[in-house]
Structure formats: C-alpha cells, structure tokens
PDB file of N, CA and C in Angstrom:
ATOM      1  N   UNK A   1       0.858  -1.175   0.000  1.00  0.00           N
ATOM      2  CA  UNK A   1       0.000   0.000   0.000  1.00  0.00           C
ATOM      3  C   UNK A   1       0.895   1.226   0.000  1.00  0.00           C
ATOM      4  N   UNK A   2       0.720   2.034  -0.915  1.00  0.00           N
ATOM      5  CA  UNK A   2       1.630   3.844  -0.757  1.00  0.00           C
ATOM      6  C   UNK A   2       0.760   4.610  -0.661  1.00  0.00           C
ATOM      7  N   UNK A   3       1.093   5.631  -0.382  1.00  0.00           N
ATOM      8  CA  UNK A   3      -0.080   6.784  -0.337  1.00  0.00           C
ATOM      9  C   UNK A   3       0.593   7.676  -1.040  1.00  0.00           C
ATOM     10  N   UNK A   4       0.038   8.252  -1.732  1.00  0.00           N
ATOM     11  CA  UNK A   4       0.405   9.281  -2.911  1.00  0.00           C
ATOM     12  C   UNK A   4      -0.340  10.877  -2.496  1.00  0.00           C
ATOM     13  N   UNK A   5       0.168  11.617  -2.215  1.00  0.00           N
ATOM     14  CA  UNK A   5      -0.067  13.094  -1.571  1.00  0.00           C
ATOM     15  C   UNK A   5       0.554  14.273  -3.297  1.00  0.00           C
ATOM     16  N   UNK A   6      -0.588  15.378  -3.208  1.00  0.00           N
ATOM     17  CA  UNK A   6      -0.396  16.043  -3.816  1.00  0.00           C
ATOM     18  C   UNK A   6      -0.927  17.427  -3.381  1.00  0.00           C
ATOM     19  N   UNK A   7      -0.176  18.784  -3.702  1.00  0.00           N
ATOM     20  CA  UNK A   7      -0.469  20.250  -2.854  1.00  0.00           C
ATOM     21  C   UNK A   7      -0.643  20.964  -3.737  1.00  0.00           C
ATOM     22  N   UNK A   8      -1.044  20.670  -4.913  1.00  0.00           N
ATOM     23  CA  UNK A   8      -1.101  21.789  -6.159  1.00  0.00           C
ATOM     24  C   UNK A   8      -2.493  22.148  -6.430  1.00  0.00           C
ATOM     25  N   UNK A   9      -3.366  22.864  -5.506  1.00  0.00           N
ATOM     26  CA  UNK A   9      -4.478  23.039  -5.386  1.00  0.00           C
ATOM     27  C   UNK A   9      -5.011  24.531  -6.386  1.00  0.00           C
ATOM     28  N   UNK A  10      -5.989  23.793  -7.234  1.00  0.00           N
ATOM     29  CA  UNK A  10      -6.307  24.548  -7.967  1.00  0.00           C
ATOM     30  C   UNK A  10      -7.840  25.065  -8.504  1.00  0.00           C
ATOM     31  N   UNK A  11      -8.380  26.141  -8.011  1.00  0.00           N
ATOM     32  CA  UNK A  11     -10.042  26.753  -8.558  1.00  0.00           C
ATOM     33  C   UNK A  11     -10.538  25.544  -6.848  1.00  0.00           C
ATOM     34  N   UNK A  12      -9.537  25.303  -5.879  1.00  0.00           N
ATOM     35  CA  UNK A  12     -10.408  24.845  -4.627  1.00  0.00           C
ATOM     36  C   UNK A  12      -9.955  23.170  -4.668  1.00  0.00           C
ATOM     37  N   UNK A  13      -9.553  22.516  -5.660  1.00  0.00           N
ATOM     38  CA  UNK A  13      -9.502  21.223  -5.730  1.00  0.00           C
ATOM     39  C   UNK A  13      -7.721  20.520  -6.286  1.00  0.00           C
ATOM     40  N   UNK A  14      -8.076  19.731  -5.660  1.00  0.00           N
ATOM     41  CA  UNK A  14      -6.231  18.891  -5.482  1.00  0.00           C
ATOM     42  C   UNK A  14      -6.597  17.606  -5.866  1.00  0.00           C
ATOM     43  N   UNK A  15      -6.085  17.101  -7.418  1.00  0.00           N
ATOM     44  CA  UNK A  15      -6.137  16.066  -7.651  1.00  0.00           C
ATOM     45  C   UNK A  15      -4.923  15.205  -7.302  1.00  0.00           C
ATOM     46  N   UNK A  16      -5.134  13.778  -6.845  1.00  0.00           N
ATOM     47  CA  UNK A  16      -4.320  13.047  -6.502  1.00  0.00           C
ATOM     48  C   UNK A  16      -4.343  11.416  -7.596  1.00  0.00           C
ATOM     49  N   UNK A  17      -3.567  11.339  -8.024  1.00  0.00           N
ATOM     50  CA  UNK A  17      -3.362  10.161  -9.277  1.00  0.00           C
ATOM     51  C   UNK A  17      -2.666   8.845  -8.899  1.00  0.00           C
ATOM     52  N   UNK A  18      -3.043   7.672  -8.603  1.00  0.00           N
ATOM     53  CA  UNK A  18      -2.422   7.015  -8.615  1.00  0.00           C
ATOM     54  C   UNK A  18      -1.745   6.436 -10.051  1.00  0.00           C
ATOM     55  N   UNK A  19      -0.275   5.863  -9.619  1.00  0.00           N
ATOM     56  CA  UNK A  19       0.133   5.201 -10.920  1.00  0.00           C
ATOM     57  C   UNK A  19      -0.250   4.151 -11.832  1.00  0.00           C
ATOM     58  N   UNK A  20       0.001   4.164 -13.094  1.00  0.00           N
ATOM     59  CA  UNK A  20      -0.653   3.196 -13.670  1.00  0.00           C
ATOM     60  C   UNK A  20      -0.877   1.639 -13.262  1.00  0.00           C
ATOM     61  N   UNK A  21       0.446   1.256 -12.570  1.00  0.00           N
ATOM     62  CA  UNK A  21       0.798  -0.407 -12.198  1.00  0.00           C
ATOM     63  C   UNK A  21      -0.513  -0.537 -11.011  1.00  0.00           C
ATOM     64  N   UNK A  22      -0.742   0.245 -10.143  1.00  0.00           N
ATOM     65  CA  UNK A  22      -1.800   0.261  -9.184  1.00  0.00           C
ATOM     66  C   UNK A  22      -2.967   0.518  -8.735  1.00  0.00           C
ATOM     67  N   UNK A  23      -3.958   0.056  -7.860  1.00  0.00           N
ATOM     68  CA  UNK A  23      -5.251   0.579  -7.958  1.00  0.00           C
ATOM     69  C   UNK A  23      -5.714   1.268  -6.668  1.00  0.00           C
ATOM     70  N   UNK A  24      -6.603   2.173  -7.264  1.00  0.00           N
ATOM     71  CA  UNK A  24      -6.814   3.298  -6.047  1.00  0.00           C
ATOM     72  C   UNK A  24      -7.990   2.716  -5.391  1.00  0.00           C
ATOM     73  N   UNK A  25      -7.315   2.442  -3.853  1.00  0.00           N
ATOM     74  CA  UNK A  25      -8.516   2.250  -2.890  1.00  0.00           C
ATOM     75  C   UNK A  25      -8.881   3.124  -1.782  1.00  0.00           C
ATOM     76  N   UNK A  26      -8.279   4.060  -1.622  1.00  0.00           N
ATOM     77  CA  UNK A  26      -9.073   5.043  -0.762  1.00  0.00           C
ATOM     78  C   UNK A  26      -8.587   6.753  -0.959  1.00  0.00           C
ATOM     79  N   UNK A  27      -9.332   7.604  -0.595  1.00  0.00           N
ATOM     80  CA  UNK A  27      -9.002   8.907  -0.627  1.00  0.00           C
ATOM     81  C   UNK A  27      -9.006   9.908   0.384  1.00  0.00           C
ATOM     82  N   UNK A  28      -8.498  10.921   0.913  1.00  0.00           N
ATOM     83  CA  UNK A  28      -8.103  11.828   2.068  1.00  0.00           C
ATOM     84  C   UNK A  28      -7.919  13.341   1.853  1.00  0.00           C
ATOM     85  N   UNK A  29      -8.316  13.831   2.300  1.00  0.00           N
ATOM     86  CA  UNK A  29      -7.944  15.086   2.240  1.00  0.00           C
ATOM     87  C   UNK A  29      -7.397  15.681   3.626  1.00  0.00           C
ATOM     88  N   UNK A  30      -6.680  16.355   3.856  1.00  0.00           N
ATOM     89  CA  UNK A  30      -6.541  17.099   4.574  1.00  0.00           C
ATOM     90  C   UNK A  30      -5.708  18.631   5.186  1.00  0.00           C
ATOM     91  N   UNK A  31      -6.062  19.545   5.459  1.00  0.00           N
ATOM     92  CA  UNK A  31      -5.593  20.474   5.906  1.00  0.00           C
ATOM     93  C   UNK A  31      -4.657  21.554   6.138  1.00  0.00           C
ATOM     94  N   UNK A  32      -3.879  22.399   5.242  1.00  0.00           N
ATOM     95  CA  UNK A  32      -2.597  22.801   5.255  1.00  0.00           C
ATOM     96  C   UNK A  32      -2.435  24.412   6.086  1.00  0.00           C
ATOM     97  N   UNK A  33      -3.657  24.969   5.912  1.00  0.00           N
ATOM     98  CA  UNK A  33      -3.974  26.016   6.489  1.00  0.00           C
ATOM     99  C   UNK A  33      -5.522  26.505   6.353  1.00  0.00           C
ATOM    100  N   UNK A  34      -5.746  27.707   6.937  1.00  0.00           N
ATOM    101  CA  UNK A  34      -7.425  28.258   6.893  1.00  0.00           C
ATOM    102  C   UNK A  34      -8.385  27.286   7.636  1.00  0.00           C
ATOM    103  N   UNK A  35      -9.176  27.453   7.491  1.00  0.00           N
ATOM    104  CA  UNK A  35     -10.492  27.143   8.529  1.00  0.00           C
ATOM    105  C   UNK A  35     -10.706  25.664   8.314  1.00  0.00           C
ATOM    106  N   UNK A  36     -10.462  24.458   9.781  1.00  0.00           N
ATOM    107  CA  UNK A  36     -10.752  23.820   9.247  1.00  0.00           C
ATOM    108  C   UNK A  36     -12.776  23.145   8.665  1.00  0.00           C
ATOM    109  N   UNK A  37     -13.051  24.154   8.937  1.00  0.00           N
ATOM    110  CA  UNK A  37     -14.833  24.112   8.636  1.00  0.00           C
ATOM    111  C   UNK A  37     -15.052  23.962   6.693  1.00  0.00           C
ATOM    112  N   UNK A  38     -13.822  24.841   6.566  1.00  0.00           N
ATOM    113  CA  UNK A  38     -14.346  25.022   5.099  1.00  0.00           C
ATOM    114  C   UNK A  38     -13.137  24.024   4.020  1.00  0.00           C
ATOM    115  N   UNK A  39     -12.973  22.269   4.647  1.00  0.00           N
ATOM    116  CA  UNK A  39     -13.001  21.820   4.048  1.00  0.00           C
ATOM    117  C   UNK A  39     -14.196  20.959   3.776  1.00  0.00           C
ATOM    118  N   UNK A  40     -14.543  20.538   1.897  1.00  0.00           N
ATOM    119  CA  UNK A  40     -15.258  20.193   1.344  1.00  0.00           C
ATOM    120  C   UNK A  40     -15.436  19.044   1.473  1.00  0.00           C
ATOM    121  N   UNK A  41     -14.415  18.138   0.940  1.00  0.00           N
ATOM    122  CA  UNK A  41     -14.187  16.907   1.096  1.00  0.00           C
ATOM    123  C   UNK A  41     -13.561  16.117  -0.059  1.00  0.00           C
ATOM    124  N   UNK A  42     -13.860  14.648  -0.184  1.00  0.00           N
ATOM    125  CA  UNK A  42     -13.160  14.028  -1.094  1.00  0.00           C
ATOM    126  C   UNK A  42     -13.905  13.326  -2.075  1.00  0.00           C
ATOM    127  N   UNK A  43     -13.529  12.674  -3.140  1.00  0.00           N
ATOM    128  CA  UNK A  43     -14.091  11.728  -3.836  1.00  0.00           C
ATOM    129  C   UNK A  43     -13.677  11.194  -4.781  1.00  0.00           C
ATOM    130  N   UNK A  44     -13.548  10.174  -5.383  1.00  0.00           N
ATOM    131  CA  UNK A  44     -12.828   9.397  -6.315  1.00  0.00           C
ATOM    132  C   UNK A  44     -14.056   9.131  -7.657  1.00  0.00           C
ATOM    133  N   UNK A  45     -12.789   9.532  -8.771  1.00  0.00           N
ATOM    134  CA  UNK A  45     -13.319   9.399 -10.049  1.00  0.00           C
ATOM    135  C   UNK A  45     -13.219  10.754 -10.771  1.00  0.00           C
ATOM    136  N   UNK A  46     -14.604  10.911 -12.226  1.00  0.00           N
ATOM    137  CA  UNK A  46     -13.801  11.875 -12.911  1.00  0.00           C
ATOM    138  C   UNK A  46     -13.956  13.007 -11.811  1.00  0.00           C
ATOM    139  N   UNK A  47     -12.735  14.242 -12.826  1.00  0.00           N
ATOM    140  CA  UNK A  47     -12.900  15.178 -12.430  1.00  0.00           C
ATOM    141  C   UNK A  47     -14.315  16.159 -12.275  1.00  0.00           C
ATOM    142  N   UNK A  48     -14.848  16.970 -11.950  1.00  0.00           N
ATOM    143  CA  UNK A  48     -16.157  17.633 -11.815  1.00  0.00           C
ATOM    144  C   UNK A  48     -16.030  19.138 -11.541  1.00  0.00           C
ATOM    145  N   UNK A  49     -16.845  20.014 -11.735  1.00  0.00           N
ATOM    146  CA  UNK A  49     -16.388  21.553 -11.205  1.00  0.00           C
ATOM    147  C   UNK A  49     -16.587  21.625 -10.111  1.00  0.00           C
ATOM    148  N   UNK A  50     -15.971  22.685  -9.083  1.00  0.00           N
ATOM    149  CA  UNK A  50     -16.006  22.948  -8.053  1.00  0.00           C
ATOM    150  C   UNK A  50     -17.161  22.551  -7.017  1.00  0.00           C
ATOM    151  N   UNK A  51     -17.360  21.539  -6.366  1.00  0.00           N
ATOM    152  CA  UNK A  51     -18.798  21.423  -5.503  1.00  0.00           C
ATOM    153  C   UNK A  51     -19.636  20.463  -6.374  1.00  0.00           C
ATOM    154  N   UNK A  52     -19.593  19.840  -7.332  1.00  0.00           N
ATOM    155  CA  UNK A  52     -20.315  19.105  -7.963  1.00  0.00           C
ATOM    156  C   UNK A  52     -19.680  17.713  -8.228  1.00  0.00           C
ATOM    157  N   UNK A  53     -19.306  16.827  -7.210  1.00  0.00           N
ATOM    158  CA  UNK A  53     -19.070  15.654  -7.462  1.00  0.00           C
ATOM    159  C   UNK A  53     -19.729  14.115  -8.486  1.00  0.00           C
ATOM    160  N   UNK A  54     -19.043  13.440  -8.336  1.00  0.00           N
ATOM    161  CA  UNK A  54     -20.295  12.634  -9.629  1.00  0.00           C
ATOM    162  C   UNK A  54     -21.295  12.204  -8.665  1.00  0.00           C
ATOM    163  N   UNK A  55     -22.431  11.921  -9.706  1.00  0.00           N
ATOM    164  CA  UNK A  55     -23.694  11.262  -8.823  1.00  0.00           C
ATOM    165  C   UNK A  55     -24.275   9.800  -9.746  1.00  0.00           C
ATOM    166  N   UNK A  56     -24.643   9.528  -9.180  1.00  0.00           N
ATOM    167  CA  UNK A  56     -25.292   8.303  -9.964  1.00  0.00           C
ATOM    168  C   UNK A  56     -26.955   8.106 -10.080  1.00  0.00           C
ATOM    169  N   UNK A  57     -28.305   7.801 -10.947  1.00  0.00           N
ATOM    170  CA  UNK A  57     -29.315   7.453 -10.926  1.00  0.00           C
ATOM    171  C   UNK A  57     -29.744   6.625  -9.667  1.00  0.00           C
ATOM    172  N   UNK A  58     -29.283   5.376  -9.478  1.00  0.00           N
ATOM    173  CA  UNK A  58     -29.768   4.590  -9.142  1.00  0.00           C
ATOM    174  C   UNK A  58     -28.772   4.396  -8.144  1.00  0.00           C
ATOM    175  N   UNK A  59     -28.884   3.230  -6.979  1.00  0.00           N
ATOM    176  CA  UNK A  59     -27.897   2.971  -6.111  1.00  0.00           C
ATOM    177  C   UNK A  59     -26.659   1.813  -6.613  1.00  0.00           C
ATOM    178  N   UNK A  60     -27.480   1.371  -7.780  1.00  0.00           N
ATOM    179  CA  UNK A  60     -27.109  -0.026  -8.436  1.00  0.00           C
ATOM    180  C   UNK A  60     -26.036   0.523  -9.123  1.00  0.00           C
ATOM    181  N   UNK A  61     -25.651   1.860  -9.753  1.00  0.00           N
ATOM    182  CA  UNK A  61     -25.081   2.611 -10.420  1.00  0.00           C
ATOM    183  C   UNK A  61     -23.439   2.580 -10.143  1.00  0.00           C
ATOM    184  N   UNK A  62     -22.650   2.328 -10.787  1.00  0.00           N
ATOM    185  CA  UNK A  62     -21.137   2.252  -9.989  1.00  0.00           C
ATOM    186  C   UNK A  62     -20.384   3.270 -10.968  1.00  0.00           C
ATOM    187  N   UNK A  63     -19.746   4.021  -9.941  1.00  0.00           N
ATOM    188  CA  UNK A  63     -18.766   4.997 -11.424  1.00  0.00           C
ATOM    189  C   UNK A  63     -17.537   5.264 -11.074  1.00  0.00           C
ATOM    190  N   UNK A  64     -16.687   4.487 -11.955  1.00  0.00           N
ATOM    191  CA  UNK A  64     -15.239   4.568 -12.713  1.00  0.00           C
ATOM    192  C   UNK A  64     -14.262   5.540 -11.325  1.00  0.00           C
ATOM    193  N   UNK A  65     -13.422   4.889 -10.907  1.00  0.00           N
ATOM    194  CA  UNK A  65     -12.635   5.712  -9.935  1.00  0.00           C
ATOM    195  C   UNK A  65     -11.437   6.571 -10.653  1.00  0.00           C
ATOM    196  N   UNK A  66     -11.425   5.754 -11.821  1.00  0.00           N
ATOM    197  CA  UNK A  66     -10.358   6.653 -12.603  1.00  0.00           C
ATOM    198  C   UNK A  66      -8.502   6.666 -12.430  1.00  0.00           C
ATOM    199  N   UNK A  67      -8.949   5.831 -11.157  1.00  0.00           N
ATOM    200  CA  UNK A  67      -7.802   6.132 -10.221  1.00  0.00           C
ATOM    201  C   UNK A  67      -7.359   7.161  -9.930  1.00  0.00           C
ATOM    202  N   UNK A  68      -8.021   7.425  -9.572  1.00  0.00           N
ATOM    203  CA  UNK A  68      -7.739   9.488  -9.396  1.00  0.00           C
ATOM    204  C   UNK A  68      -8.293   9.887  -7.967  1.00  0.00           C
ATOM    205  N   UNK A  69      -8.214  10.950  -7.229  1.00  0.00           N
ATOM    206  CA  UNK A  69      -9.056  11.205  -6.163  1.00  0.00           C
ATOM    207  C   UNK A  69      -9.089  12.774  -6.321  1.00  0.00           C
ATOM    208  N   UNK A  70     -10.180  13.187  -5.378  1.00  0.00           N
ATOM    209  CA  UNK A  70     -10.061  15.125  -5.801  1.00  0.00           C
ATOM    210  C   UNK A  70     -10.882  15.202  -4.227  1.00  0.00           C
ATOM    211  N   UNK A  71      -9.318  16.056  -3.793  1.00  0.00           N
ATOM    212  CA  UNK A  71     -10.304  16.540  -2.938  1.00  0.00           C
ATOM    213  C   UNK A  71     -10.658  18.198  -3.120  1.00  0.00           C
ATOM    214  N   UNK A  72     -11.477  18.883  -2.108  1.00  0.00           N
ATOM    215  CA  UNK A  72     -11.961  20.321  -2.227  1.00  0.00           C
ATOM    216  C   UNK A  72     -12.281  21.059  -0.938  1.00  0.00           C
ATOM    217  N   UNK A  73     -11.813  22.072  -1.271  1.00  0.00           N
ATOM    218  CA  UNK A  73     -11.934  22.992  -0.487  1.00  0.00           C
ATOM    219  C   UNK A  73     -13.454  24.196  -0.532  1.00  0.00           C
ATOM    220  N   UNK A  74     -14.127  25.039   0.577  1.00  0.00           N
ATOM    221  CA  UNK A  74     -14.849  25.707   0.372  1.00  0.00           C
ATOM    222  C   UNK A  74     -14.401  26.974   0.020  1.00  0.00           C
ATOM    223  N   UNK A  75     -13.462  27.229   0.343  1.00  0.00           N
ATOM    224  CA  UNK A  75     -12.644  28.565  -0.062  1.00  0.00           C
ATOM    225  C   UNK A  75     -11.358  29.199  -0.559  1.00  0.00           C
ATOM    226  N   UNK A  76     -11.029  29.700  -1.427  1.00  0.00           N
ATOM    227  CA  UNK A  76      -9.684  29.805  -1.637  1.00  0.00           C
ATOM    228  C   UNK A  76      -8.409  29.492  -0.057  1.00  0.00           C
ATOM    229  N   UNK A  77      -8.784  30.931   0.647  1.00  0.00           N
ATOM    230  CA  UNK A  77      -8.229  30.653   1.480  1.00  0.00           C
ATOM    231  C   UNK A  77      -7.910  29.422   2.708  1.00  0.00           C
ATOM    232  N   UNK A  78      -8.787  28.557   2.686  1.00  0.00           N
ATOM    233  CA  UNK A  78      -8.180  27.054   3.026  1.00  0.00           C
ATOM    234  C   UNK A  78      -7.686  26.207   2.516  1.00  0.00           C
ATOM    235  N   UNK A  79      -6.278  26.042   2.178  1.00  0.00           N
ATOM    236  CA  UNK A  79      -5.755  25.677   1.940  1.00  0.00           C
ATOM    237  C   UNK A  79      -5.611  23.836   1.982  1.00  0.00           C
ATOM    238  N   UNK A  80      -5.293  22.705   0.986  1.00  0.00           N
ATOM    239  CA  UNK A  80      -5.734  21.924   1.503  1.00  0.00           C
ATOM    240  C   UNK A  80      -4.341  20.521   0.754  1.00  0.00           C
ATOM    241  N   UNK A  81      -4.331  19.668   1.210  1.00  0.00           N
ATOM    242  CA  UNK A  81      -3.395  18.528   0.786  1.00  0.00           C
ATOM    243  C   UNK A  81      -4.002  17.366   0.674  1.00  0.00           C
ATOM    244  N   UNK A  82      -4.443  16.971  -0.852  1.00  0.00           N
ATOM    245  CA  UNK A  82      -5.266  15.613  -0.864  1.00  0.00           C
ATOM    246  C   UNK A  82      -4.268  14.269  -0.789  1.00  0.00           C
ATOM    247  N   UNK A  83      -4.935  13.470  -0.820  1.00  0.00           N
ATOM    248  CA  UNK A  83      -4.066  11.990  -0.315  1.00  0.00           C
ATOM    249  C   UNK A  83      -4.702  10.827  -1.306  1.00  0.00           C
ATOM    250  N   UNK A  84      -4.310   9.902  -1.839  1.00  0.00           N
ATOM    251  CA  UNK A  84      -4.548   8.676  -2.500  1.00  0.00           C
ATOM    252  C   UNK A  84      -3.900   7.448  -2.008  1.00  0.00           C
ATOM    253  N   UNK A  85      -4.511   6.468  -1.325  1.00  0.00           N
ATOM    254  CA  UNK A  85      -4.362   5.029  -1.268  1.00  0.00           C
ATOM    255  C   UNK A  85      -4.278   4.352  -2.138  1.00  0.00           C
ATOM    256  N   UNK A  86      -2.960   3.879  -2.744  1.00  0.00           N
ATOM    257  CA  UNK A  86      -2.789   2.822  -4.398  1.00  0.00           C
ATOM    258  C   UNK A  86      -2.564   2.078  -3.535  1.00  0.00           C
ATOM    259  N   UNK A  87      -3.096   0.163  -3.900  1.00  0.00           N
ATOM    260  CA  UNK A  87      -2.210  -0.990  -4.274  1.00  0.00           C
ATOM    261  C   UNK A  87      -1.602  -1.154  -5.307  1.00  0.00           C
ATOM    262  N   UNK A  88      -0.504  -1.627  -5.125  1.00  0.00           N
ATOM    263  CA  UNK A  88       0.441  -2.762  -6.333  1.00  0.00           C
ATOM    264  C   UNK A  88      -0.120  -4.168  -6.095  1.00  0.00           C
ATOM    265  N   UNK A  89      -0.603  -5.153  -6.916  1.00  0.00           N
ATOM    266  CA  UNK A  89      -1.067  -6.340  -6.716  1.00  0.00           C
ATOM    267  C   UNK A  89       0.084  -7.305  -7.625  1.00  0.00           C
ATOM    268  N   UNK A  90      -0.083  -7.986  -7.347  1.00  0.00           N
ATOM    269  CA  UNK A  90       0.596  -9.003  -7.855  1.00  0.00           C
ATOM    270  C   UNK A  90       0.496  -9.601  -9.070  1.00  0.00           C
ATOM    271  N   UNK A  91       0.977  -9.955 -10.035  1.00  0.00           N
ATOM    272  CA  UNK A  91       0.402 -10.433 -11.591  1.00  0.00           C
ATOM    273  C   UNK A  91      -0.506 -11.591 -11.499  1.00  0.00           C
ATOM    274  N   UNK A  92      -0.373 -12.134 -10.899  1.00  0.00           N
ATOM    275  CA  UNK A  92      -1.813 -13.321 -10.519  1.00  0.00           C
ATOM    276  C   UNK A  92      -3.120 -12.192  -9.928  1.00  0.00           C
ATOM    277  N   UNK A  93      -2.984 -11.403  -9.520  1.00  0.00           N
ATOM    278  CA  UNK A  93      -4.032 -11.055  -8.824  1.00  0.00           C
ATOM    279  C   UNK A  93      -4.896  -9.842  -9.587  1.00  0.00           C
ATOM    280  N   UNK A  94      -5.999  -9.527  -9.365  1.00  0.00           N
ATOM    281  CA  UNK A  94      -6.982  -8.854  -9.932  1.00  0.00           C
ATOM    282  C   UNK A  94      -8.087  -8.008  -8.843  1.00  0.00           C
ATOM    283  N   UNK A  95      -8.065  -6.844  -9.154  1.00  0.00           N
ATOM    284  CA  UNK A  95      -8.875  -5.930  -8.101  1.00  0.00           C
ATOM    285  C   UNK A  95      -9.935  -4.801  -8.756  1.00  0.00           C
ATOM    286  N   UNK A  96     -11.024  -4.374  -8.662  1.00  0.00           N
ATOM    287  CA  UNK A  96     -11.345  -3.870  -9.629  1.00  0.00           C
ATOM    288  C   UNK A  96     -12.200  -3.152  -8.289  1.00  0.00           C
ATOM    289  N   UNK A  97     -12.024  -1.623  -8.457  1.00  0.00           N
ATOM    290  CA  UNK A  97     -12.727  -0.538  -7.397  1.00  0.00           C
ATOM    291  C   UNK A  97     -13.576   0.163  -8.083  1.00  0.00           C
ATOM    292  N   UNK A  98     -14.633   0.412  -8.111  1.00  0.00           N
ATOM    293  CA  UNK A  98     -15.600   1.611  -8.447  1.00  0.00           C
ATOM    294  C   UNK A  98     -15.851   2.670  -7.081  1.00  0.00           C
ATOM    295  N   UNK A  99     -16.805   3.393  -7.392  1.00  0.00           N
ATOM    296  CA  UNK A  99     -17.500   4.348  -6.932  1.00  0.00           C
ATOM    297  C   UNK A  99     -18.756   4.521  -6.397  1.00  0.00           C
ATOM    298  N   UNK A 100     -19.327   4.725  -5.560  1.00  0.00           N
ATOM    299  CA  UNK A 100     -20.905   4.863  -5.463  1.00  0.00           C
ATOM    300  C   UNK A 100     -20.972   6.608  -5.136  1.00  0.00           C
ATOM    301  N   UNK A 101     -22.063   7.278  -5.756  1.00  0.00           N
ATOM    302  CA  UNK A 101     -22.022   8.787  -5.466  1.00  0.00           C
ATOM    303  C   UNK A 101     -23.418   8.760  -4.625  1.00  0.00           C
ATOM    304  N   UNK A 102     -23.967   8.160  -3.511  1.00  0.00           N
ATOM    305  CA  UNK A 102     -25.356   8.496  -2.758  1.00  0.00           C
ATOM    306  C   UNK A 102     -25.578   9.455  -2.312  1.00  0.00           C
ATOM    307  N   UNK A 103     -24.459   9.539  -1.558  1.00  0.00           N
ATOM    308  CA  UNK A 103     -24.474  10.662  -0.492  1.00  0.00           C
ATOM    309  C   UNK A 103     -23.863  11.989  -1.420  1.00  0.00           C
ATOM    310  N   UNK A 104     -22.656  11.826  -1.789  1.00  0.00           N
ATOM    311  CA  UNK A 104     -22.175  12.993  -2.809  1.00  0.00           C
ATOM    312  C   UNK A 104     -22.450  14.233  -2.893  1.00  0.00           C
ATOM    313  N   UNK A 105     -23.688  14.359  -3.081  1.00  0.00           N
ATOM    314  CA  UNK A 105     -24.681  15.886  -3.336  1.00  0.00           C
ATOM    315  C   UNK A 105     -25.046  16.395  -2.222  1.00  0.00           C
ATOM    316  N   UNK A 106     -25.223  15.849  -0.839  1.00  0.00           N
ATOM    317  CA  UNK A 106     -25.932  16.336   0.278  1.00  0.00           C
ATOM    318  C   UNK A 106     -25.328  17.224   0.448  1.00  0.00           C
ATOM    319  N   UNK A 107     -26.063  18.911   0.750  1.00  0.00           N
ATOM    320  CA  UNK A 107     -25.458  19.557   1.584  1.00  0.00           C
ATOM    321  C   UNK A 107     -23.946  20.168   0.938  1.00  0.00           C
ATOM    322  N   UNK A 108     -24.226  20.526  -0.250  1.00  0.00           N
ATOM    323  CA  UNK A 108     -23.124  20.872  -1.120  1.00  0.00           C
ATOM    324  C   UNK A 108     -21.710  19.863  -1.118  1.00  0.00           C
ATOM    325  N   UNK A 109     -22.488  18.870  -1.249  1.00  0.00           N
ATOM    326  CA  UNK A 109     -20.865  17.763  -0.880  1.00  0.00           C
ATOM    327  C   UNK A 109     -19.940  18.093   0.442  1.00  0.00           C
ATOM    328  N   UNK A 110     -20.630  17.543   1.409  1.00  0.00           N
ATOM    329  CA  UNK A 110     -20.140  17.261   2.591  1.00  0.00           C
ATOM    330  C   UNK A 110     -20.207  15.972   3.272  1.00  0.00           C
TER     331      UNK A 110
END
C-alpha cells in the first residue's frame, strides 16, 4: 500500500493520481492552512467543477474511480493537501474498485 499526496491546489480542488501499475482504494484530504470548517471533502473518479461531485441514478449505479481522487476545499483561502491510497497487486491477482455517489450531493458535498 503507498499513499500518494499532492499540494497543487487549484479553482479549490487537489487532484491526486495514482500510478498506472496500481489501484486506487481510498481517498483523504486534509488540511494545510485556513479554517478547518471550510473543508469540502473528497471523492474518487472523474474530475467535476467545483462542488459538484459525480452522482449516480440509481444505487445499483457504480462509477469509474479513474484512479484518481479530488479533494476540495470551500474557499480559496483554506488551503488543503489531498491523499490517495494505491495498491500494487501481484500479476496473478486482480482488483477492480468503483465508486458509489449516494451521499455525494448532500449539503453541497459534505
């Protein structure tokens, strides 16, 4: 397991990429300066504009992690450092992660 950290926060959001050989199983954001109230949060898959994470129809619905994670901020001034959980698996082995967006939208993505 590595964790892959990235600080290049941009329009509120810090994408974090895992590498190709590996698959992304979890995502983090956290805190570098400013309020911690006005962080947004995280989520894996495509990218989206500011506050609009993906959503899905149905619950049955699964969407593409991309291997990517984004987290967001509510304000310029909070500053923020997202985080990505990759595995490396083994050539025998096989892992396949999606997405569920339920919650996603509540409450401006919180």
């Amino acid at each position: 397991v590595r964790t892959i950290e990235s600080e290049n926060q941009q329009n509120l959001q810090v994408i974090t990429q895992c590498p190709s050989n590996s698959i992304l199983t979890g995502c983090q954001v956290n805190r570098q300066s400013g309020s911690i109230n006005q962080i947004r949060g995280t989520y894996s898959g495509p990218q989206q504009s500011t506050g609009s994470p993906p959503s899905q129809s149905s619950p049955s619905d699964q969407i593409s992690t991309e291997n990517q994670c984004i987290a967001e901020s509510r304000v310029a001034a909070t500053q923020i450092r997202g985080g990505a959980q990759c595995v490396q698996l083994n050539s025998n082995y096989q892992l396949d992660c999606v997405a569920t967006g339920q919650l996603t939208n509540r409450n401006g993505f919180t």
